[in-house]
C-alpha atoms as a PDB file:
ATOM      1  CA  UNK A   1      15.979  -0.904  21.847  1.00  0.00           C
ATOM      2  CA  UNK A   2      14.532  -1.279  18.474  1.00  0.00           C
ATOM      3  CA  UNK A   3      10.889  -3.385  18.614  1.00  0.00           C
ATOM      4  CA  UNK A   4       9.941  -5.352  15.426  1.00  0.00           C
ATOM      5  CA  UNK A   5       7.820  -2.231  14.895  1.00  0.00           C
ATOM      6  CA  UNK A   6       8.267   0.611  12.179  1.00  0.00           C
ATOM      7  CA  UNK A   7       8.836   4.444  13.557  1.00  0.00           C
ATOM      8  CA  UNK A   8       5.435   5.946  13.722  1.00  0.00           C
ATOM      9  CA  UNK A   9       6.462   8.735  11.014  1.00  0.00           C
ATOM     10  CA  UNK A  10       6.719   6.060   8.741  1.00  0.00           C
ATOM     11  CA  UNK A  11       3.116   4.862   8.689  1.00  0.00           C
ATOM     12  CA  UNK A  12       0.762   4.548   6.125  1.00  0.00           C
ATOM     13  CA  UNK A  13      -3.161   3.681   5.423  1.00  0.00           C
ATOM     14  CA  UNK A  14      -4.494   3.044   1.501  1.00  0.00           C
ATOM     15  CA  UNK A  15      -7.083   1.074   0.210  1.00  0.00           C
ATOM     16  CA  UNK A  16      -7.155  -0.514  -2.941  1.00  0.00           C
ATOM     17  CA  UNK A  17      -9.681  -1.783  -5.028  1.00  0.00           C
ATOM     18  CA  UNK A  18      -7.795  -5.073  -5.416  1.00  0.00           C
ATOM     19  CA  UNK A  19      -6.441  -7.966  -3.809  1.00  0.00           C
ATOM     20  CA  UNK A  20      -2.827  -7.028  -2.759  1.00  0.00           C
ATOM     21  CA  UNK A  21      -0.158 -10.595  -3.361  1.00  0.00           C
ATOM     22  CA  UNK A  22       0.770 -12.157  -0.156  1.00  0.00           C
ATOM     23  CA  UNK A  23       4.655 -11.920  -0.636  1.00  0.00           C
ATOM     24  CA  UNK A  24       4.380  -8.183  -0.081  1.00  0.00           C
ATOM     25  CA  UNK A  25       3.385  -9.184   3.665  1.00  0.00           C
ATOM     26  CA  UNK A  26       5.026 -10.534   6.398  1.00  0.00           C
ATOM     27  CA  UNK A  27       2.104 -11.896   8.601  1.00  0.00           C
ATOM     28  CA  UNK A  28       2.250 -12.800  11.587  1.00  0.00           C
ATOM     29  CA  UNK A  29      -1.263 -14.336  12.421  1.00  0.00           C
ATOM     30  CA  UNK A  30      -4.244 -14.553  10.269  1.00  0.00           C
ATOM     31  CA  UNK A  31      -8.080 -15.294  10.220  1.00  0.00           C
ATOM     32  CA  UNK A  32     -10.667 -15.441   6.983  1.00  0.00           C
ATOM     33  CA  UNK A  33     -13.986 -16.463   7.143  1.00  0.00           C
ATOM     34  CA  UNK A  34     -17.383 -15.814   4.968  1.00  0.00           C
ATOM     35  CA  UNK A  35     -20.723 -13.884   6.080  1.00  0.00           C
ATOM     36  CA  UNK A  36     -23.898 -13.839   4.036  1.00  0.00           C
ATOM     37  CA  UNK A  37     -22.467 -12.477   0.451  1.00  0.00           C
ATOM     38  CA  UNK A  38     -19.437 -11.364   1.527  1.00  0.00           C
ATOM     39  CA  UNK A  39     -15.940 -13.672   2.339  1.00  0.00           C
ATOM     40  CA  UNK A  40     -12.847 -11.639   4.498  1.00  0.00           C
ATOM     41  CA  UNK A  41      -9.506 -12.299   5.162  1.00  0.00           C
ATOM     42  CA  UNK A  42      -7.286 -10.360   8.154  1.00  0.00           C
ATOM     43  CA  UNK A  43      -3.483 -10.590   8.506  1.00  0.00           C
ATOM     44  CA  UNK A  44      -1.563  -9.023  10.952  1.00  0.00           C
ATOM     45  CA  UNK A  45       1.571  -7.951   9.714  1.00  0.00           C
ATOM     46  CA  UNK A  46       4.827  -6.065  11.578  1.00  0.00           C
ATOM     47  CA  UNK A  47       3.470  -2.617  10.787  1.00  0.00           C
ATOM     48  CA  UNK A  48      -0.127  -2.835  10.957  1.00  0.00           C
ATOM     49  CA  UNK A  49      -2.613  -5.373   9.413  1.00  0.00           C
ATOM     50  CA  UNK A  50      -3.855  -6.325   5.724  1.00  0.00           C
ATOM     51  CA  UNK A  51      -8.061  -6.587   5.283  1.00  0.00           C
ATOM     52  CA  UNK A  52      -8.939  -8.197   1.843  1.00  0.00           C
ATOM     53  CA  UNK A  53     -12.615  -8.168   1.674  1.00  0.00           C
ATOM     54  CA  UNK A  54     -14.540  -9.292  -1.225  1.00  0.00           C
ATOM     55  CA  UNK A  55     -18.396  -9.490  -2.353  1.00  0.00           C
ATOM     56  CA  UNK A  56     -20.092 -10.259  -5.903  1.00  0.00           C
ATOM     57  CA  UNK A  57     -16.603  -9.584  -7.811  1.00  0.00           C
ATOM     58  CA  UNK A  58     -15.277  -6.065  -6.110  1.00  0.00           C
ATOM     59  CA  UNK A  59     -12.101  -6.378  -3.995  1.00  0.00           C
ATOM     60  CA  UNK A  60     -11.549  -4.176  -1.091  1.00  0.00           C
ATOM     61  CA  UNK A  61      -8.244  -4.407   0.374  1.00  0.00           C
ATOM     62  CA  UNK A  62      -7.315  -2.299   3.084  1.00  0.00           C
ATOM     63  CA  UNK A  63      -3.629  -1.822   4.815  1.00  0.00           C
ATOM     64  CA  UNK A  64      -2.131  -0.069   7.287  1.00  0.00           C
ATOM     65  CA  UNK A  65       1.675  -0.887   6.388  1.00  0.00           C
ATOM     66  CA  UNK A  66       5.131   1.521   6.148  1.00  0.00           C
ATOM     67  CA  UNK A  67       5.694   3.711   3.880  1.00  0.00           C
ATOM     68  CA  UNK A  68       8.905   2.181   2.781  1.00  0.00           C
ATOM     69  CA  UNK A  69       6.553  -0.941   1.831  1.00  0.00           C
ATOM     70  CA  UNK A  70       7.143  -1.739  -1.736  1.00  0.00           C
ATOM     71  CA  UNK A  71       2.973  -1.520  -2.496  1.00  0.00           C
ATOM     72  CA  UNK A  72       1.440  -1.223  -5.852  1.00  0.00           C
ATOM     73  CA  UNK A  73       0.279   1.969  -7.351  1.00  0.00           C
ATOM     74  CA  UNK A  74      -2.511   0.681  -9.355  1.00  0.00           C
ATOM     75  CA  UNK A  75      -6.134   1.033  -8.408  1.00  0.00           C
ATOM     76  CA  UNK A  76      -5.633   2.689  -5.379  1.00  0.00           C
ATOM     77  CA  UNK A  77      -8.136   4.557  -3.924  1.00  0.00           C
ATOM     78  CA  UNK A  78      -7.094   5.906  -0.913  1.00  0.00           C
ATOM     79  CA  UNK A  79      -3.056   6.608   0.487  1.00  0.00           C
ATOM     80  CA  UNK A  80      -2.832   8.611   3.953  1.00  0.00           C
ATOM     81  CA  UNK A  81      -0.034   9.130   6.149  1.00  0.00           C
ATOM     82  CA  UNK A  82      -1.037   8.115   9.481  1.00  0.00           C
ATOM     83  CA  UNK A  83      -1.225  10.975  11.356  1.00  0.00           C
ATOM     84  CA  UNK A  84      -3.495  12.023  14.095  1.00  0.00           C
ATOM     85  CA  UNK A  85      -7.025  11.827  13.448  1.00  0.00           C
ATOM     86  CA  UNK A  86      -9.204  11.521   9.584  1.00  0.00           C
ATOM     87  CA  UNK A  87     -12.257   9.686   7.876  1.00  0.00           C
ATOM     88  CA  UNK A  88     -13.249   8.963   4.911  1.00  0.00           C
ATOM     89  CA  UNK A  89     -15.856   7.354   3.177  1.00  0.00           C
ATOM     90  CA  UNK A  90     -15.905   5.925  -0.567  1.00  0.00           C
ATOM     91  CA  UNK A  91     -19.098   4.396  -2.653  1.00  0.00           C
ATOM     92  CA  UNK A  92     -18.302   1.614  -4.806  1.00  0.00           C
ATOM     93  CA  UNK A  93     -20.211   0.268  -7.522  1.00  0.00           C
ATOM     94  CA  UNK A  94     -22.910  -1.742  -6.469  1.00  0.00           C
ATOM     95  CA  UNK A  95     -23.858   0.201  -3.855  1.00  0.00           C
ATOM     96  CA  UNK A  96     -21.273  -0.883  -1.574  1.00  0.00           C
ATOM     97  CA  UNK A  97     -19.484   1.725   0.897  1.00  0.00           C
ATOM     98  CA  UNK A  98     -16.422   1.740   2.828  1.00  0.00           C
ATOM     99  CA  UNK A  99     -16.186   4.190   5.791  1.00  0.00           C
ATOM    100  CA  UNK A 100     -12.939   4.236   7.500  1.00  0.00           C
ATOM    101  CA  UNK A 101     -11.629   6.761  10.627  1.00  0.00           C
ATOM    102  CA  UNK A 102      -8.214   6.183  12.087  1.00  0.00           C
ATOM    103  CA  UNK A 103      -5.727   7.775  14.864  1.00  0.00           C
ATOM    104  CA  UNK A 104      -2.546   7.926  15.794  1.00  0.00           C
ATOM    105  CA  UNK A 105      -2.230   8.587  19.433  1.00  0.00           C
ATOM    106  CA  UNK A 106       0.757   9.631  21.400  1.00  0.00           C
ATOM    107  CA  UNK A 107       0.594   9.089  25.025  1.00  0.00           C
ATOM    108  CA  UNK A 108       2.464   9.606  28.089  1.00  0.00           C
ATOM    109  CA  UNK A 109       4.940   5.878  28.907  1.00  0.00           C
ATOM    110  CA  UNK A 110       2.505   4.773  31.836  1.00  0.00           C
ATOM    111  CA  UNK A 111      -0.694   5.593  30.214  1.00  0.00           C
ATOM    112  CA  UNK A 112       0.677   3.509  27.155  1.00  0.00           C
ATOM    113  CA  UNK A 113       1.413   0.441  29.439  1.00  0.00           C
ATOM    114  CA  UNK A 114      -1.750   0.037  31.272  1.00  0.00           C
ATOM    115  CA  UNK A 115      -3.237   1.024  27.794  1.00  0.00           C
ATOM    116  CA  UNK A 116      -1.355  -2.581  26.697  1.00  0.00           C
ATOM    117  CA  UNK A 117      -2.492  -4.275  29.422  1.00  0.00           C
ATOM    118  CA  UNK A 118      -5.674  -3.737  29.247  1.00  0.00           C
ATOM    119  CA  UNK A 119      -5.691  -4.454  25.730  1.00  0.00           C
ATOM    120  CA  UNK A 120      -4.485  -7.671  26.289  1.00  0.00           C
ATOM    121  CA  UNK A 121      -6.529  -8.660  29.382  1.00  0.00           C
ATOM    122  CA  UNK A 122      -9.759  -7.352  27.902  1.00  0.00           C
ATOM    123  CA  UNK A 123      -8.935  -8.688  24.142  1.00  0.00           C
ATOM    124  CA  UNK A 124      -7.710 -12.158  24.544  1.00  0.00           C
ATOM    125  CA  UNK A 125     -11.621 -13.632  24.337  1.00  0.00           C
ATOM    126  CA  UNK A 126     -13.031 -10.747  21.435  1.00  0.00           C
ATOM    127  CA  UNK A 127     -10.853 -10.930  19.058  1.00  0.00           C
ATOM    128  CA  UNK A 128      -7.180 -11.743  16.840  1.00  0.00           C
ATOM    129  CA  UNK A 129      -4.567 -10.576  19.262  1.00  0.00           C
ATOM    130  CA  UNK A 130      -1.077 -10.587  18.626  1.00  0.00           C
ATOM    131  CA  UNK A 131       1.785 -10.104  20.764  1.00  0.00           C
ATOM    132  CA  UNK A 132       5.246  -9.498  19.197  1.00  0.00           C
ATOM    133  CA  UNK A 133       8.131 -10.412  21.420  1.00  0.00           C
ATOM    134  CA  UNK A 134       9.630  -7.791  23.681  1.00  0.00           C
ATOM    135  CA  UNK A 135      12.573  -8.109  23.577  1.00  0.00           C
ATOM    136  CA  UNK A 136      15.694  -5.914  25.187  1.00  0.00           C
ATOM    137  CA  UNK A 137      14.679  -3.892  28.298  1.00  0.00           C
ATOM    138  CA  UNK A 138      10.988  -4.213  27.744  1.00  0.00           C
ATOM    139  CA  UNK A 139       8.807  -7.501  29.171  1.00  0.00           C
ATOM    140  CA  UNK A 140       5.681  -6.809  26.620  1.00  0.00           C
ATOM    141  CA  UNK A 141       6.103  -6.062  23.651  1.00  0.00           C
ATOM    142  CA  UNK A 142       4.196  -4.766  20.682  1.00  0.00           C
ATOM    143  CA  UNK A 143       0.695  -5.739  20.264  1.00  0.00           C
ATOM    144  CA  UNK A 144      -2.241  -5.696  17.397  1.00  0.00           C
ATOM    145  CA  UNK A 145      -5.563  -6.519  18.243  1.00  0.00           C
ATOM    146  CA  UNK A 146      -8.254  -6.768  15.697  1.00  0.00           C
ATOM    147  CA  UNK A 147     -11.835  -7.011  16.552  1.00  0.00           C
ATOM    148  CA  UNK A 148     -14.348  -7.705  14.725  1.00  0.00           C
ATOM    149  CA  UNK A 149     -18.903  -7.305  13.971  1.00  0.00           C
ATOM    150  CA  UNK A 150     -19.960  -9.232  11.470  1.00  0.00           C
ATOM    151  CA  UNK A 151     -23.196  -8.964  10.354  1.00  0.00           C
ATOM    152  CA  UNK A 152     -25.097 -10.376   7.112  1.00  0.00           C
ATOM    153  CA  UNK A 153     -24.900  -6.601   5.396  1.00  0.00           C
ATOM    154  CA  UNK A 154     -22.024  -5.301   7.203  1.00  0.00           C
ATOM    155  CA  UNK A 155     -18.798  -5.533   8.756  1.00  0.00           C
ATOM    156  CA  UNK A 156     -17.088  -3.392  11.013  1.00  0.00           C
ATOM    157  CA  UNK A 157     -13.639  -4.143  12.411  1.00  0.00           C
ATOM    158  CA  UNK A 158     -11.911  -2.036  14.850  1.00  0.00           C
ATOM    159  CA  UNK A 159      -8.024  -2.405  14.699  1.00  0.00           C
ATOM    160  CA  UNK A 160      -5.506  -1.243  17.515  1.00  0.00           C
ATOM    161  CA  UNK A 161      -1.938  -0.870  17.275  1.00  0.00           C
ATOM    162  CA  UNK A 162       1.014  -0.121  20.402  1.00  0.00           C
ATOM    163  CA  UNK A 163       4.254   0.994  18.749  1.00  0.00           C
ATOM    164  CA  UNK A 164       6.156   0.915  22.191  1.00  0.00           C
ATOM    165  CA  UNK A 165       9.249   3.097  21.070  1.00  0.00           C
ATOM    166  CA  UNK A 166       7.089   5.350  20.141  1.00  0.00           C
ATOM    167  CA  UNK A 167       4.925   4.857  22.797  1.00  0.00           C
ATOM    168  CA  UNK A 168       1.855   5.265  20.441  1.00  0.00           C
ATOM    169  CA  UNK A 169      -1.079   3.702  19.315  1.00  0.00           C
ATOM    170  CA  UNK A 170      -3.095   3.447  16.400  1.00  0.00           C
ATOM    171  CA  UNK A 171      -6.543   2.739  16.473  1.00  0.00           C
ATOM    172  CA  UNK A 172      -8.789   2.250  13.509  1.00  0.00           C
ATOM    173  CA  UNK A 173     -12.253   1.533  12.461  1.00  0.00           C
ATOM    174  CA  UNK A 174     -13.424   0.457   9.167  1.00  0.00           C
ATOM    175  CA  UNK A 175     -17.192  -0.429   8.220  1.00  0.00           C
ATOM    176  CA  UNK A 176     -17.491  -2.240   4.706  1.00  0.00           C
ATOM    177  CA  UNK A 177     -21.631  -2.406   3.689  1.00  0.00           C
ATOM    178  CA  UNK A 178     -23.296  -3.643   0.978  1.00  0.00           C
ATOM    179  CA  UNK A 179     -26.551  -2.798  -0.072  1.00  0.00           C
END
C-alpha cells in the first residue's frame, strides 16, 4: 500500500531567503496570520509543510518537501537531507536569527501507532492538524501536525510528520527572532 506520502529517503529540509510560488505546492490545509512586526503563513503539503515568514522586507521560507520537488536554486541558504538528527542556526541581516533542529525517527509499527494517536487526540485543540486519508489496509492514515508560540519577538513552531510505510516520523522545531 502506497500512502500519499513520499519514501523517507527522499526527504528534504532548505530554507530560502525568499518567498517560494505557490504552484510548486500541493497544500493541503493552510493558516497565516500577523504578530507584532512579523506576518506568517503555514501550508501543509504531501511531503512535509511550507513556512513563509516575513518581517521589515526579509523573507524566510522554510520547507520540508522531496527531493524530487522541482525547488529553486536561488538564494538558498540551507538544503539537508532529512536524516536523523541536526541544527542549525543562521543570522540574517537585521539582527534576525533562524534556529532550526529536526529528526527523522524510525520506530517499531506499534510504537508508531499509538505515537499517531496520541498525536491526534492530544493535537486536535493546539494546533493545524492534518489527516491524509488511509487508504488500503490501513484505517489512519498519514498525519502533520503543526504547532505553534507566537510571541511579539519570536516564533517557534514545532512540526511533526508520520510517514506510515515507513513507519517514521519527523519532528521539527524552528524558532524565527527578531531583534
Amino acid at each position: 500500500m502506497q500512502s500519499v506520502r513520499p519514501k523517507i529517503a527522499e526527504l528534504v529540509f532548505q530554507l530560502y531567503g525568499r518567498s517560494l510560488h505557490p504552484e510548486l505546492f500541493v497544500v493541503h490545509d493552510s493558516r497565516s496570520f500577523e504578530r507584532g512586526d512579523y506576518a506568517v503563513k503555514i501550508d501543509v503539503t504531501g511531503a512535509g509543510h511550507v513556512i513563509t515568514w516575513r518581517y521589515h522586507g526579509l523573507t524566510l521560507t522554510e520547507v520540508a518537501a522531496t527531493s524530487a520537488q522541482p525547488l529553486p536554486q536561488k538564494r538558498r541558504l540551507i538544503s539537508y537531507k532529512l536524516r536523523g538528527e541536526r541544527t542549525d542556526r543562521l543570522e540574517c541581516k537585521g539582527g534576525v536569527t533562524y534556529q532550526v533542529g529536526f529528526q527523522l525517527e524510525k520506530v517499531e509499527p506499534e510504537i508508531f501507532w499509538a505515537f499517531q494517536q496520541e498525536l491526534t487526540r492530544d493535537s486536535q485543540q493546539r494546533g493545524l492538524l492534518y489527516s491524509f486519508n488511509g487508504g488500503g489496509r490501513m484505517a489512519l492514515g498519514a498525519l502533520s501536525f503543526i504547532g505553534v508560540e507566537s510571541r511579539n519577538r519570536s516564533l517557534l513552531v514545532q512540526a511533526f510528520h508520520t510517514f506510515p510505510d515507513d513507519y517514521a516520523i519527523v519532528k521539527s522545531q524552528s524558532l524565527f527572532e527578531i531583534p
